[in-house]
PDB file of N, CA and C in Angstrom:
ATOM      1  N   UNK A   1     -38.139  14.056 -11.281  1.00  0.00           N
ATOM      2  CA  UNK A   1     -37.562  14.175  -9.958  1.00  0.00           C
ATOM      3  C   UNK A   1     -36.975  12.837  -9.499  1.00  0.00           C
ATOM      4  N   UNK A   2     -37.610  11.908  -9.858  1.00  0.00           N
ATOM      5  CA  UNK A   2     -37.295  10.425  -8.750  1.00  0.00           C
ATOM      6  C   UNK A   2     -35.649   9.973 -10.217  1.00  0.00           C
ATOM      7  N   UNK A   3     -35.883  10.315 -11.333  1.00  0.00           N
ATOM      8  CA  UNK A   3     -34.889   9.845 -11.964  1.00  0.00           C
ATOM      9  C   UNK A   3     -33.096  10.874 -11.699  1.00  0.00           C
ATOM     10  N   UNK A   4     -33.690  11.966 -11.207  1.00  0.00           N
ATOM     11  CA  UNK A   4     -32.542  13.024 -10.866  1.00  0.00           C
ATOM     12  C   UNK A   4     -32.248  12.071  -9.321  1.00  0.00           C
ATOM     13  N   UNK A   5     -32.745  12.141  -8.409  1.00  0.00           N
ATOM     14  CA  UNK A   5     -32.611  11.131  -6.820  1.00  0.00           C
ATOM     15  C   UNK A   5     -31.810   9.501  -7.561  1.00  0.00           C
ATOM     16  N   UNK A   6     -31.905   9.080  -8.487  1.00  0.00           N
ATOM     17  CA  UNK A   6     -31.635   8.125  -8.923  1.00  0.00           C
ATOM     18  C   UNK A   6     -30.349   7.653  -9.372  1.00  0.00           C
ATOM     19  N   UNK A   7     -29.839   9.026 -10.466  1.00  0.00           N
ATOM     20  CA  UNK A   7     -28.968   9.392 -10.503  1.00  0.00           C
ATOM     21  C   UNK A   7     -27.848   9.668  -9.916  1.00  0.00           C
ATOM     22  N   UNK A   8     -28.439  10.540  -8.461  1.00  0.00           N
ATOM     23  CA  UNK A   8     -27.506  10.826  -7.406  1.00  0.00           C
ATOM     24  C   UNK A   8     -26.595   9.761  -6.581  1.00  0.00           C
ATOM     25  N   UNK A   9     -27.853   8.943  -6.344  1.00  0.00           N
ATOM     26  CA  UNK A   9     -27.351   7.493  -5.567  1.00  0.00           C
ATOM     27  C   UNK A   9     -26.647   6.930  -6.211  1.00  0.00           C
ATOM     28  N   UNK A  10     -26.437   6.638  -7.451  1.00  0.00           N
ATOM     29  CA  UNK A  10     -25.528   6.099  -8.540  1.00  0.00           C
ATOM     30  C   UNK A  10     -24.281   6.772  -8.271  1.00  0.00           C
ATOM     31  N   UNK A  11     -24.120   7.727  -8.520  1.00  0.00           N
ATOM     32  CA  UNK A  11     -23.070   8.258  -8.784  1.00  0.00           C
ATOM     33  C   UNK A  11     -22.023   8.536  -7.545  1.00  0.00           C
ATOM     34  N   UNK A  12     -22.713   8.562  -5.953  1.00  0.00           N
ATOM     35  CA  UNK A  12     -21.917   8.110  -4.709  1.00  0.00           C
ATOM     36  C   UNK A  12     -21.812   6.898  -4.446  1.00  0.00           C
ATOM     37  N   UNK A  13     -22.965   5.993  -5.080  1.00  0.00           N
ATOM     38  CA  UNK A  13     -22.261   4.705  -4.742  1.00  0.00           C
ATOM     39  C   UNK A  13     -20.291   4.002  -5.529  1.00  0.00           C
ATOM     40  N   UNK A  14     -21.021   4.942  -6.830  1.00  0.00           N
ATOM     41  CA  UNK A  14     -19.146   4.801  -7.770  1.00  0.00           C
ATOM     42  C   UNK A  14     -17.990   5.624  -7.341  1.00  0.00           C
ATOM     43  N   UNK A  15     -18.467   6.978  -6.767  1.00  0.00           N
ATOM     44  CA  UNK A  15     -17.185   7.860  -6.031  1.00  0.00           C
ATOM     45  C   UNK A  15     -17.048   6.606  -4.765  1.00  0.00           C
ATOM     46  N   UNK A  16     -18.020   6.212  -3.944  1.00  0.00           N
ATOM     47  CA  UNK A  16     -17.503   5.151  -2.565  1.00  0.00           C
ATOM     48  C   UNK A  16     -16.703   4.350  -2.813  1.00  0.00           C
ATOM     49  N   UNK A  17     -17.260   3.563  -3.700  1.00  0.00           N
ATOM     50  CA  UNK A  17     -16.507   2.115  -4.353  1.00  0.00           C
ATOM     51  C   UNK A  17     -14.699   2.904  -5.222  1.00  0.00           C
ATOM     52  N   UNK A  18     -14.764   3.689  -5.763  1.00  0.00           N
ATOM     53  CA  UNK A  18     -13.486   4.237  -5.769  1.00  0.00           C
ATOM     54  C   UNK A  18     -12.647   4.654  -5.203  1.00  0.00           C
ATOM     55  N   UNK A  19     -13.644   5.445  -4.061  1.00  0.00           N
ATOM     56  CA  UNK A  19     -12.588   5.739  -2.786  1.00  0.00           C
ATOM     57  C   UNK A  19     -12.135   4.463  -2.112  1.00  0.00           C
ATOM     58  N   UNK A  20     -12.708   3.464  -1.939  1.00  0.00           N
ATOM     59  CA  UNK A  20     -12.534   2.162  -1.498  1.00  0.00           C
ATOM     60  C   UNK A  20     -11.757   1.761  -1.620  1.00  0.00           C
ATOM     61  N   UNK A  21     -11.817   1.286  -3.265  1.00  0.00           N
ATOM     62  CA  UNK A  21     -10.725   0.305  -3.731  1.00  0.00           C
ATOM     63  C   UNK A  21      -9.018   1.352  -3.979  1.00  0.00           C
ATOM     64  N   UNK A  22      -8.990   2.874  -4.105  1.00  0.00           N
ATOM     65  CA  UNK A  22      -8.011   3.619  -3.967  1.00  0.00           C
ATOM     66  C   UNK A  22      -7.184   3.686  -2.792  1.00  0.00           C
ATOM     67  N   UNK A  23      -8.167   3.819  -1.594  1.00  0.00           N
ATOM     68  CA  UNK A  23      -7.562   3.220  -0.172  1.00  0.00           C
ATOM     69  C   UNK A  23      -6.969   2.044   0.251  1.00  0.00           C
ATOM     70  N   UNK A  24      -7.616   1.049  -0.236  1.00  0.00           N
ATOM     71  CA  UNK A  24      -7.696  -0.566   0.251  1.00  0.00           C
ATOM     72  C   UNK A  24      -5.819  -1.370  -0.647  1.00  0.00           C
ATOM     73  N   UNK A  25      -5.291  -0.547  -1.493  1.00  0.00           N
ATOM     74  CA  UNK A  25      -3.608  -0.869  -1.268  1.00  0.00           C
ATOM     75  C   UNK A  25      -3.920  -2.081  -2.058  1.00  0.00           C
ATOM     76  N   UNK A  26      -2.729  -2.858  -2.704  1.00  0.00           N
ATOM     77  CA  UNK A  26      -2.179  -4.055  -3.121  1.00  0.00           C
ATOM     78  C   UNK A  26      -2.738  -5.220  -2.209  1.00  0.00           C
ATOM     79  N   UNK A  27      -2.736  -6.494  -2.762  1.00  0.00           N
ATOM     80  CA  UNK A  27      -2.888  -7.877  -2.187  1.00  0.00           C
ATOM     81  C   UNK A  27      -1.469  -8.655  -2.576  1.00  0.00           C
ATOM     82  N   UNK A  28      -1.186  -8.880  -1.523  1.00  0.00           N
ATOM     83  CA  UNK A  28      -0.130 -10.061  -1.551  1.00  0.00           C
ATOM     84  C   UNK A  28      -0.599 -11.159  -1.132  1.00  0.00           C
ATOM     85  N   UNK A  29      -0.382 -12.382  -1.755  1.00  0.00           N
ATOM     86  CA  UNK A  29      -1.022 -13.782  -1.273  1.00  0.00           C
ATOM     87  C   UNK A  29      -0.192 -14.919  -1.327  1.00  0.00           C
ATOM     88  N   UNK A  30       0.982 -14.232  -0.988  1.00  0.00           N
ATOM     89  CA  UNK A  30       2.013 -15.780  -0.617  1.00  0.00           C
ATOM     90  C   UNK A  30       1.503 -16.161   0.545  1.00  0.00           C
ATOM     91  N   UNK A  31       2.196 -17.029   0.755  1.00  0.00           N
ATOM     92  CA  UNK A  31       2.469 -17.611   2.466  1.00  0.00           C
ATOM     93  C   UNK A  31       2.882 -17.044   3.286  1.00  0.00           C
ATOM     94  N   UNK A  32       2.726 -17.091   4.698  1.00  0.00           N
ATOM     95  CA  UNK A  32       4.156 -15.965   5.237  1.00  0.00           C
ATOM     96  C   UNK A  32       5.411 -16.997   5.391  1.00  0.00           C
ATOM     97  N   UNK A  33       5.308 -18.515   5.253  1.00  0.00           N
ATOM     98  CA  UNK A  33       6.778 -19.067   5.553  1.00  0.00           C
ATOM     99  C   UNK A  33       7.572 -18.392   4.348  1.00  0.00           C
ATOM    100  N   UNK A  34       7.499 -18.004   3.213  1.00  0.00           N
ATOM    101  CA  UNK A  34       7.779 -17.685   2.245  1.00  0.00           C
ATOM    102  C   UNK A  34       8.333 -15.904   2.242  1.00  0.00           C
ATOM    103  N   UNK A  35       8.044 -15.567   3.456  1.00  0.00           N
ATOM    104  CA  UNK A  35       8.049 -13.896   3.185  1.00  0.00           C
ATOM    105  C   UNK A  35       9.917 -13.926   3.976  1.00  0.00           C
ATOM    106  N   UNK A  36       9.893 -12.899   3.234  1.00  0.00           N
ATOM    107  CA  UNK A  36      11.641 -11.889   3.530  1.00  0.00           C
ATOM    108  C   UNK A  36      11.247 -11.576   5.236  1.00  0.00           C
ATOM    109  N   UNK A  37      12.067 -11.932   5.510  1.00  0.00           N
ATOM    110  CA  UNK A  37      12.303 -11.863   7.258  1.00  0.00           C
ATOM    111  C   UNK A  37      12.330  -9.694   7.649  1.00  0.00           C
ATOM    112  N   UNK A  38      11.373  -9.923   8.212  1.00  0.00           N
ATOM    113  CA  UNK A  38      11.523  -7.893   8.547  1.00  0.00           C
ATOM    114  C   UNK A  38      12.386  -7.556   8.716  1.00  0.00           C
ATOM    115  N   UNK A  39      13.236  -7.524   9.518  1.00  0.00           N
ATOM    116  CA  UNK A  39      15.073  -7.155   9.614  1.00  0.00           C
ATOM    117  C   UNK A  39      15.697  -7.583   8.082  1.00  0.00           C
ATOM    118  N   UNK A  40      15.240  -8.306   7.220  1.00  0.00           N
ATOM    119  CA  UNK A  40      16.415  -8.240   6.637  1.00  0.00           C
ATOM    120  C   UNK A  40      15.919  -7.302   5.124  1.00  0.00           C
ATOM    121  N   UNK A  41      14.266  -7.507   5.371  1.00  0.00           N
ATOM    122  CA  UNK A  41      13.466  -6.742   3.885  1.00  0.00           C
ATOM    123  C   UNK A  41      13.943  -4.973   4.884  1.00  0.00           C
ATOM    124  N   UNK A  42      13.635  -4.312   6.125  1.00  0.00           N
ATOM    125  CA  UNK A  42      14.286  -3.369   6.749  1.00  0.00           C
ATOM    126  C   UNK A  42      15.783  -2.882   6.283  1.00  0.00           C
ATOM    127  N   UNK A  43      17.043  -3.798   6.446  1.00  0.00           N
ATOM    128  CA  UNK A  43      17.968  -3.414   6.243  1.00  0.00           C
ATOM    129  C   UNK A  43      18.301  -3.238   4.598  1.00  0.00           C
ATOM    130  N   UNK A  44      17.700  -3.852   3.697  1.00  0.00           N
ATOM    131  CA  UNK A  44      17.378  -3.893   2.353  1.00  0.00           C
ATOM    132  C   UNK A  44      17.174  -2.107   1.865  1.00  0.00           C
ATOM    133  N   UNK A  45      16.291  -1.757   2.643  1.00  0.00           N
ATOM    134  CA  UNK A  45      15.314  -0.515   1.970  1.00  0.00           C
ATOM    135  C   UNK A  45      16.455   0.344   2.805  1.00  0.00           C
ATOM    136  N   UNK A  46      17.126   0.300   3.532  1.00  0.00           N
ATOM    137  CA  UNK A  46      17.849   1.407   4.221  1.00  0.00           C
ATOM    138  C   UNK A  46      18.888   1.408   3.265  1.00  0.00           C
ATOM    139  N   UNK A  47      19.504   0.601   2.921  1.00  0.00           N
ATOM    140  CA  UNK A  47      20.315   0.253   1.986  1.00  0.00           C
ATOM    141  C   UNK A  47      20.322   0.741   0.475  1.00  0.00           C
ATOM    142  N   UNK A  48      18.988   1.129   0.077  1.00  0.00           N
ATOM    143  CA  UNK A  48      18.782   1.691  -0.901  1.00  0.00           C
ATOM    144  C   UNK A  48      18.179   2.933  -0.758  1.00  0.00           C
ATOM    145  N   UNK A  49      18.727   3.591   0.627  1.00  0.00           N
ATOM    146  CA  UNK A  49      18.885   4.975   0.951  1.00  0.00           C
ATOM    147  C   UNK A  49      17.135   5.449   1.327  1.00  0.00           C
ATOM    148  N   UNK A  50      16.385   4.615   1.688  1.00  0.00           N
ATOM    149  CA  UNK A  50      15.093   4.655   2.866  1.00  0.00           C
ATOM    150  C   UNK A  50      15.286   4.848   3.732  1.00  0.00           C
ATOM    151  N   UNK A  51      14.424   6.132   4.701  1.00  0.00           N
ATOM    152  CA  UNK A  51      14.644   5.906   5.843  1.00  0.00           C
ATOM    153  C   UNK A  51      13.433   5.176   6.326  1.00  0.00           C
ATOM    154  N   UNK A  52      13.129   4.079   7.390  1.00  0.00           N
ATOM    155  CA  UNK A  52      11.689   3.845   7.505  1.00  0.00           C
ATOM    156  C   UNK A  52      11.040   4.691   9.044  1.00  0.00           C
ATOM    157  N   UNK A  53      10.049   5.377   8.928  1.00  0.00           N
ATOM    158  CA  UNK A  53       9.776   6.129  10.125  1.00  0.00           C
ATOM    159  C   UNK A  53       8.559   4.878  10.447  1.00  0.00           C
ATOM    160  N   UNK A  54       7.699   3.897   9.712  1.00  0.00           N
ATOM    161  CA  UNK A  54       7.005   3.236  10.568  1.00  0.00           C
ATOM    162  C   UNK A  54       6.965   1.969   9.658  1.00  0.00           C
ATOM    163  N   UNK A  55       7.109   0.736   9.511  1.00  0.00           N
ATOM    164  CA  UNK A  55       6.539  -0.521   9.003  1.00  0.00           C
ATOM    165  C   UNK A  55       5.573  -1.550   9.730  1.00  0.00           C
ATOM    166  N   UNK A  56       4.404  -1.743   8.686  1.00  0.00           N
ATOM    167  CA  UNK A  56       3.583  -2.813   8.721  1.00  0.00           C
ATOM    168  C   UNK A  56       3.554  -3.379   7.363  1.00  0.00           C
ATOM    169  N   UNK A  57       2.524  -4.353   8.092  1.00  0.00           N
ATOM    170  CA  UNK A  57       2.083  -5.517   7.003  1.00  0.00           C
ATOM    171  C   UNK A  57       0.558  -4.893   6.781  1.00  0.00           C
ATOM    172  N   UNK A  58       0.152  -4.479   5.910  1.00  0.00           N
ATOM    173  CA  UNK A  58      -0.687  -4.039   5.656  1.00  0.00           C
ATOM    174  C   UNK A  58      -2.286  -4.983   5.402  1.00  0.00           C
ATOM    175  N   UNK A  59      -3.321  -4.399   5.428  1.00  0.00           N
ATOM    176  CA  UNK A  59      -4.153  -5.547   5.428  1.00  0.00           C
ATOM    177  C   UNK A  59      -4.384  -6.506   4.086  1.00  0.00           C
ATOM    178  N   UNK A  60      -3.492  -5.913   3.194  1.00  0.00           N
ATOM    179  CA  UNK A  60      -3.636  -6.846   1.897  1.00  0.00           C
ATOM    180  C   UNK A  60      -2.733  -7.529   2.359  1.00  0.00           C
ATOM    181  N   UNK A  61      -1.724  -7.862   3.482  1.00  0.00           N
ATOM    182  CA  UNK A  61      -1.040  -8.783   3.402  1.00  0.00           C
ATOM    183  C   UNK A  61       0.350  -8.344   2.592  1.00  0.00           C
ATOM    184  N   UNK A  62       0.524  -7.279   2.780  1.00  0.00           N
ATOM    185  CA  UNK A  62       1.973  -6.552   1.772  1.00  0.00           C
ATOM    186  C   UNK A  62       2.869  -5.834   2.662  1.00  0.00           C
ATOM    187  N   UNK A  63       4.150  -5.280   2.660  1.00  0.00           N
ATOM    188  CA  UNK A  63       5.214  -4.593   3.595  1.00  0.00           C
ATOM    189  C   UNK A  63       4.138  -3.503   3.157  1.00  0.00           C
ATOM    190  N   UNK A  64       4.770  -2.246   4.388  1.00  0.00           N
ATOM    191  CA  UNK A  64       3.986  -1.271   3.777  1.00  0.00           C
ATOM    192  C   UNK A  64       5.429  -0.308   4.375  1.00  0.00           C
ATOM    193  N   UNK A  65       6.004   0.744   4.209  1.00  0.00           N
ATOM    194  CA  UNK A  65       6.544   1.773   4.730  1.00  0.00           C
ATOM    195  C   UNK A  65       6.183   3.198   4.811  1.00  0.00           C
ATOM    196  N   UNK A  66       6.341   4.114   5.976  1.00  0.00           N
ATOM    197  CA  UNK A  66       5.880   5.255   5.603  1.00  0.00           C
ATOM    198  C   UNK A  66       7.774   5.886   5.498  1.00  0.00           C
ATOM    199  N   UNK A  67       7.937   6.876   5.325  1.00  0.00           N
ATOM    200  CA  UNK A  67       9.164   7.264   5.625  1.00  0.00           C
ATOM    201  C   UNK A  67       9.664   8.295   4.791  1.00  0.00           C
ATOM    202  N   UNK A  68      10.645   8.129   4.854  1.00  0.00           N
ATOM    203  CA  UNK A  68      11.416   9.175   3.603  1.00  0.00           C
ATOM    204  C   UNK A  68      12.576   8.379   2.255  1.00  0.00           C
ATOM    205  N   UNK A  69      12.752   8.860   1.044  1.00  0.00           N
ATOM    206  CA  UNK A  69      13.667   8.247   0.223  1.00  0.00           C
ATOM    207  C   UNK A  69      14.765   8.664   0.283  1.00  0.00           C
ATOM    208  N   UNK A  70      15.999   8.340  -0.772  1.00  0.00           N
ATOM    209  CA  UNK A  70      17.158   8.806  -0.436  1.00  0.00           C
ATOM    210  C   UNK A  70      17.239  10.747  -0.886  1.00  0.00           C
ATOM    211  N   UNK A  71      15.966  11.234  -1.367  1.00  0.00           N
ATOM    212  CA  UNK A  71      16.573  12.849  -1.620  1.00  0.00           C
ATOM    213  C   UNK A  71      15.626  13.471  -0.390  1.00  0.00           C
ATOM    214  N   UNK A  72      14.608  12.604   0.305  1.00  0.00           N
ATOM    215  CA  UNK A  72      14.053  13.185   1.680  1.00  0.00           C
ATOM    216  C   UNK A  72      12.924  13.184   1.350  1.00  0.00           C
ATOM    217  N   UNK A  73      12.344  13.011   0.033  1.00  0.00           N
ATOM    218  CA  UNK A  73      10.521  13.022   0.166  1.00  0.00           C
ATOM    219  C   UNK A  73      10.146  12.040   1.114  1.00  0.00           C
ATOM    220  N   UNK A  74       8.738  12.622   1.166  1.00  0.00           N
ATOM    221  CA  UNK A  74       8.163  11.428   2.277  1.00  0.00           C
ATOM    222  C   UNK A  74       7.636  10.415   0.945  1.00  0.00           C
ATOM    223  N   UNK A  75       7.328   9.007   1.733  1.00  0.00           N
ATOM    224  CA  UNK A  75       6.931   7.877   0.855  1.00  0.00           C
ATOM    225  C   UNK A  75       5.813   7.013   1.218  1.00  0.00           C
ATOM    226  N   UNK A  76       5.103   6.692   1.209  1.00  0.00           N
ATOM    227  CA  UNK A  76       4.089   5.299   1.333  1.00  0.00           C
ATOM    228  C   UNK A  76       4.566   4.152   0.835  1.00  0.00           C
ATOM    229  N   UNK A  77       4.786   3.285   0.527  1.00  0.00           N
ATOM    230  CA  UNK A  77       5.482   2.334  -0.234  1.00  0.00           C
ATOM    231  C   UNK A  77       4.827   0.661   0.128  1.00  0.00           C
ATOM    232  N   UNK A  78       4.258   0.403  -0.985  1.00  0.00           N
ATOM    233  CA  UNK A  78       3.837  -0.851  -0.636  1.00  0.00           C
ATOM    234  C   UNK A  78       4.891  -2.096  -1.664  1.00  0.00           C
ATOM    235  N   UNK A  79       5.641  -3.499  -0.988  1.00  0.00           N
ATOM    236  CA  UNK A  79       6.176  -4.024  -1.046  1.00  0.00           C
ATOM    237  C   UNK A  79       5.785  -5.026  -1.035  1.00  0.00           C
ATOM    238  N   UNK A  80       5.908  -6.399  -1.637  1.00  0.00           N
ATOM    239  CA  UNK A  80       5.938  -7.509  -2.084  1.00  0.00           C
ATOM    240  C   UNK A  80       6.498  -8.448  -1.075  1.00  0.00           C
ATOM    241  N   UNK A  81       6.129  -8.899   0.071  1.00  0.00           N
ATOM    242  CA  UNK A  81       6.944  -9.538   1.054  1.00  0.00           C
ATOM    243  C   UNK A  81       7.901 -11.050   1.148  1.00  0.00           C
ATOM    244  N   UNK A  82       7.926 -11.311  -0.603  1.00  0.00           N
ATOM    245  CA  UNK A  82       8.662 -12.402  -0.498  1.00  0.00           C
ATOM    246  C   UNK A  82      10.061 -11.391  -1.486  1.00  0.00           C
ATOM    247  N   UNK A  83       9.503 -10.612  -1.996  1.00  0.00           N
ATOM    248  CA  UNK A  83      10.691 -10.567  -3.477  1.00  0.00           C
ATOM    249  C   UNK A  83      11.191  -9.024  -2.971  1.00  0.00           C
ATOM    250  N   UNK A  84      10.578  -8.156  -1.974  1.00  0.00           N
ATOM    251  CA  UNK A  84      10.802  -6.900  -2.006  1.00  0.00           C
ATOM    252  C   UNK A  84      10.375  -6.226  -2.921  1.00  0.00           C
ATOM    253  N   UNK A  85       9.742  -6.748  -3.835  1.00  0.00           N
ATOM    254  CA  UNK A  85       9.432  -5.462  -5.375  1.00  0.00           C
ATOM    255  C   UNK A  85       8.585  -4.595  -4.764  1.00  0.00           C
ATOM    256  N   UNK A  86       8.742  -3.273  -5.426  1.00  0.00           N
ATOM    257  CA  UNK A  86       7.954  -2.404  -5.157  1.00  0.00           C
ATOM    258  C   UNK A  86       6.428  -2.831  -5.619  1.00  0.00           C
ATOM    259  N   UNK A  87       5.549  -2.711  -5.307  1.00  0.00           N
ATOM    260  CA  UNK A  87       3.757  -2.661  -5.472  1.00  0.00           C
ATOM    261  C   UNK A  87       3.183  -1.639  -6.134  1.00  0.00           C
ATOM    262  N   UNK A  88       3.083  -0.308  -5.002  1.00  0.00           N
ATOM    263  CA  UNK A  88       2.361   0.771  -5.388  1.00  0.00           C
ATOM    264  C   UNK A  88       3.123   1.543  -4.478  1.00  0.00           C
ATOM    265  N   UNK A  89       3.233   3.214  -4.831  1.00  0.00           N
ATOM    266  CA  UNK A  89       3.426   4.028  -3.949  1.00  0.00           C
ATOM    267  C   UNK A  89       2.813   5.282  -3.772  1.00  0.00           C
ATOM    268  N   UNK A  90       2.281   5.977  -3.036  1.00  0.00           N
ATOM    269  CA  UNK A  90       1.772   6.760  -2.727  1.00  0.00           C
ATOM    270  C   UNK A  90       2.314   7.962  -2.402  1.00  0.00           C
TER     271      UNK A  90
END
């Protein structure tokens, strides 16, 4: 019995820690004197047929967009705030 209870706790502590680190997005660790100015990393992604419905800086410190692409899916999009590269997307 106590090794089945043992088991259990194991195995939500690794689904937590996955859900965690699946949530918790990219780290960016430049500087911000170094980062792409928002208006111009903004007019960038519109430009390559984004629409953005909301932008932040996310807590890793990365652009983040929610929005749509150029054929209309919706997007998550995490960005690189000095170079624009894409990160991760969701």
């Amino acid at each position: 019995m106590k090794l089945r209870h043992i088991a259990a706790i194991a195995l939500a502590l690794g689904t937590t820690a996955a859900t965690t680190a699946a949530v918790a997005g990219p780290s960016c660790n430049q500087p911000q004197a170094q980062w792409m100015k928002e208006a111009d990393f903004k007019a960038k992604m519109e430009q390559q047929g984004y629409q953005i419905k909301t932008f932040k800086v996310s807590k890793g410190q990365c652009y983040e967009i929610y929005g749509t692409d150029k054929a209309g899916k919706k997007v998550e999009i995490y960005f690189d705030p000095v170079t624009a590269a894409m990160l991760e997307q969701k």
